[in-house]
Protein backbone atom coordinates (compact mmCIF):
# COMPACT_ATOMS: atom_id res chain seq x y z
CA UNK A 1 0.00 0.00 0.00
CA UNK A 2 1.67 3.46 -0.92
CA UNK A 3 2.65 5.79 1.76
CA UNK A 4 0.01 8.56 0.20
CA UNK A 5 -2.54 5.84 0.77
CA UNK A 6 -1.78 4.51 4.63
CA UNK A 7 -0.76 7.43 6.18
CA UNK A 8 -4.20 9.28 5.89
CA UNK A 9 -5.77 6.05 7.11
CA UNK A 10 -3.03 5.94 10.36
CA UNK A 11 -3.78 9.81 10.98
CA UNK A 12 -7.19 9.34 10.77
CA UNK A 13 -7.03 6.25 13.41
CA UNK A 14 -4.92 8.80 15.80
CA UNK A 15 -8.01 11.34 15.16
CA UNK A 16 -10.71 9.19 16.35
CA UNK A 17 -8.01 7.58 19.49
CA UNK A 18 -6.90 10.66 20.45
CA UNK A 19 -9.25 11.69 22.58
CA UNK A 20 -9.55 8.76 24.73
CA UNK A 21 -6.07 8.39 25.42
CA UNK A 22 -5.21 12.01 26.05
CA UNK A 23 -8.58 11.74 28.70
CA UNK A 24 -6.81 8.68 30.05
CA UNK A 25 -3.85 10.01 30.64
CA UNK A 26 -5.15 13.57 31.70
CA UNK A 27 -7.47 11.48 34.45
CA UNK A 28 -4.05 9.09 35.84
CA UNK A 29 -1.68 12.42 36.10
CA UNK A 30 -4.42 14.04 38.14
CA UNK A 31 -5.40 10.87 40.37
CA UNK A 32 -9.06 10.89 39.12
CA UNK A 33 -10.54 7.89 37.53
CA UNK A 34 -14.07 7.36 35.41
CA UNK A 35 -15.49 4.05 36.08
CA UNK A 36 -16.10 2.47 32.38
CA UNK A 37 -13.07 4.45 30.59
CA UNK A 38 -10.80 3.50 33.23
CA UNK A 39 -11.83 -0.10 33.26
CA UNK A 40 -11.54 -0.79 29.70
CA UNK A 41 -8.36 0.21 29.90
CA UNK A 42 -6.91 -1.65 32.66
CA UNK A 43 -8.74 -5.00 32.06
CA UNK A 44 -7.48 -5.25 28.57
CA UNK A 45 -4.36 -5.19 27.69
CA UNK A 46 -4.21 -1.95 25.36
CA UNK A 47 -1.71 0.25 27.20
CA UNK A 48 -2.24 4.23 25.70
CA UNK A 49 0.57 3.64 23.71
CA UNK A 50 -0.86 0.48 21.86
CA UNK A 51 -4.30 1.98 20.74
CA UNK A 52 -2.31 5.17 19.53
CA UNK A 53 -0.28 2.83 17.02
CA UNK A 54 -2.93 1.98 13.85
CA UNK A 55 -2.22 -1.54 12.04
CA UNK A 56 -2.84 -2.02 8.44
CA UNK A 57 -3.88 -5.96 9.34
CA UNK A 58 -2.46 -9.00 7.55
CA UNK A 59 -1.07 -9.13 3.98
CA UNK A 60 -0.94 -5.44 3.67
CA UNK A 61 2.37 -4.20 2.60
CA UNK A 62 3.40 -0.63 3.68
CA UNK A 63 5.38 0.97 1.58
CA UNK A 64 7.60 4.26 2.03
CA UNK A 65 9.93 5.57 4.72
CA UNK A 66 7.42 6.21 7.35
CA UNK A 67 6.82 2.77 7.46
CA UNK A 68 10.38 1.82 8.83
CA UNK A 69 9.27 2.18 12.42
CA UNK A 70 6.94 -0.48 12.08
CA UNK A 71 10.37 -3.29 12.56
CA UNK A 72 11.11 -2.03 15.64
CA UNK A 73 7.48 -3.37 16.64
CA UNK A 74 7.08 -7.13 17.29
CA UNK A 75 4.83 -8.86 14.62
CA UNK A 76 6.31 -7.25 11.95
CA UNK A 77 8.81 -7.95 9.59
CA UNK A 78 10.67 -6.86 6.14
CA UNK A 79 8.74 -7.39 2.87
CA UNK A 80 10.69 -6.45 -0.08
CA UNK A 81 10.82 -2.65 0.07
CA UNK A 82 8.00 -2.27 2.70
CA UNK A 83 6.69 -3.91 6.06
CA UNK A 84 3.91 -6.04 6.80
CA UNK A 85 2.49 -7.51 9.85
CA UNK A 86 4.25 -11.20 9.95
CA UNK A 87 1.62 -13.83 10.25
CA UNK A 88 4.63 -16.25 12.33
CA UNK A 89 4.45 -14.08 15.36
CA UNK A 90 1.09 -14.46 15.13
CA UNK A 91 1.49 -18.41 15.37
CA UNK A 92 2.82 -18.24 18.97
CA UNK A 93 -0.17 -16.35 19.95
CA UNK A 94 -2.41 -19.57 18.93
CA UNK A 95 -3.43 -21.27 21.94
CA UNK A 96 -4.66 -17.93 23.65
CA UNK A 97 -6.81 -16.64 19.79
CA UNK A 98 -8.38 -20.80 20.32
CA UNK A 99 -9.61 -20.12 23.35
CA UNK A 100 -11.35 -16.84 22.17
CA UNK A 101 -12.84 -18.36 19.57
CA UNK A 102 -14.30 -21.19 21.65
CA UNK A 103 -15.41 -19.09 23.88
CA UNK A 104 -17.08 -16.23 21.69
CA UNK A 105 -19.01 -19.48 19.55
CA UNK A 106 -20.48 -20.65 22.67
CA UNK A 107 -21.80 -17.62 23.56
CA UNK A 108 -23.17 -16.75 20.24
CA UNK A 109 -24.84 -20.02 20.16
CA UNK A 110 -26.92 -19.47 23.12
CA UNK A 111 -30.15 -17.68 23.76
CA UNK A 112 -30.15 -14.50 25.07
C-alpha cells in the first residue's frame, strides 16, 4: 500500500483515538478515575501507547519511509521494500486466539 494511501488512514485512526487516550492520561496524572473508561483500559491489555499505534492488518504491505518504524514493533517484519504484519508471530499467539474463539461461539450459540 503506498505511503500517500496509509498514512491518511493511520492519521485518521490517531483522530478518532486521540481523545480517549489524552482523557486517560489527563485522568491518571491528576489521580481521578471514570469508572467504564478506566476499566476498559486496565482490564485489557491496550496500554495508551498500543491503541495510539494503527495496524494495516495482515497481507498489507506498507510501503515508504514512514513505514520503517513499524520493525522495531514485534509482529512485523521486512517485505521487499515495505513492512507487513508477519503472520509467524502471530502463530505463537495460537493457543490464547483458540480459546477466544471457543469461547465467543459458545456464547453466540446461546439464547439470550
Amino acid at each position: 500500500m503506498p505511503e500517500s494511501q496509509w498514512q491518511p488512514l493511520a492519521a485518521a485512526h490517531a483522530e478518532r483515538t486521540g481523545p480517549w487516550i489524552e482523557d486517560r492520561l489527563a485522568r491518571r496524572a491528576e489521580g481521578r478515575t471514570h469508572a467504564v473508561d478506566d476499566f476498559l483500559f486496565d482490564y485489557y491489555p491496550f496500554s495508551p501507547n498500543k491503541l495510539a499505534t494503527w495496524h494495516p492488518g495482515f497481507g498489507v504491505v506498507l510501503e515508504g519511509r514512514a513505514a520503517q518504524p513499524y520493525l522495531a514493533r514485534a509482529g512485523y517484519r521486512a517485505e521487499g521494500d515495505g513492512v507487513t504484519a508477519d503472520l509467524g508471530w502471530l502463530e505463537g499467539k495460537r493457543p490464547r486466539l483458540d480459546l477466544a474463539i471457543r469461547i465467543l461461539a459458545g456464547t453466540a450459540s446461546r439464547a439470550p
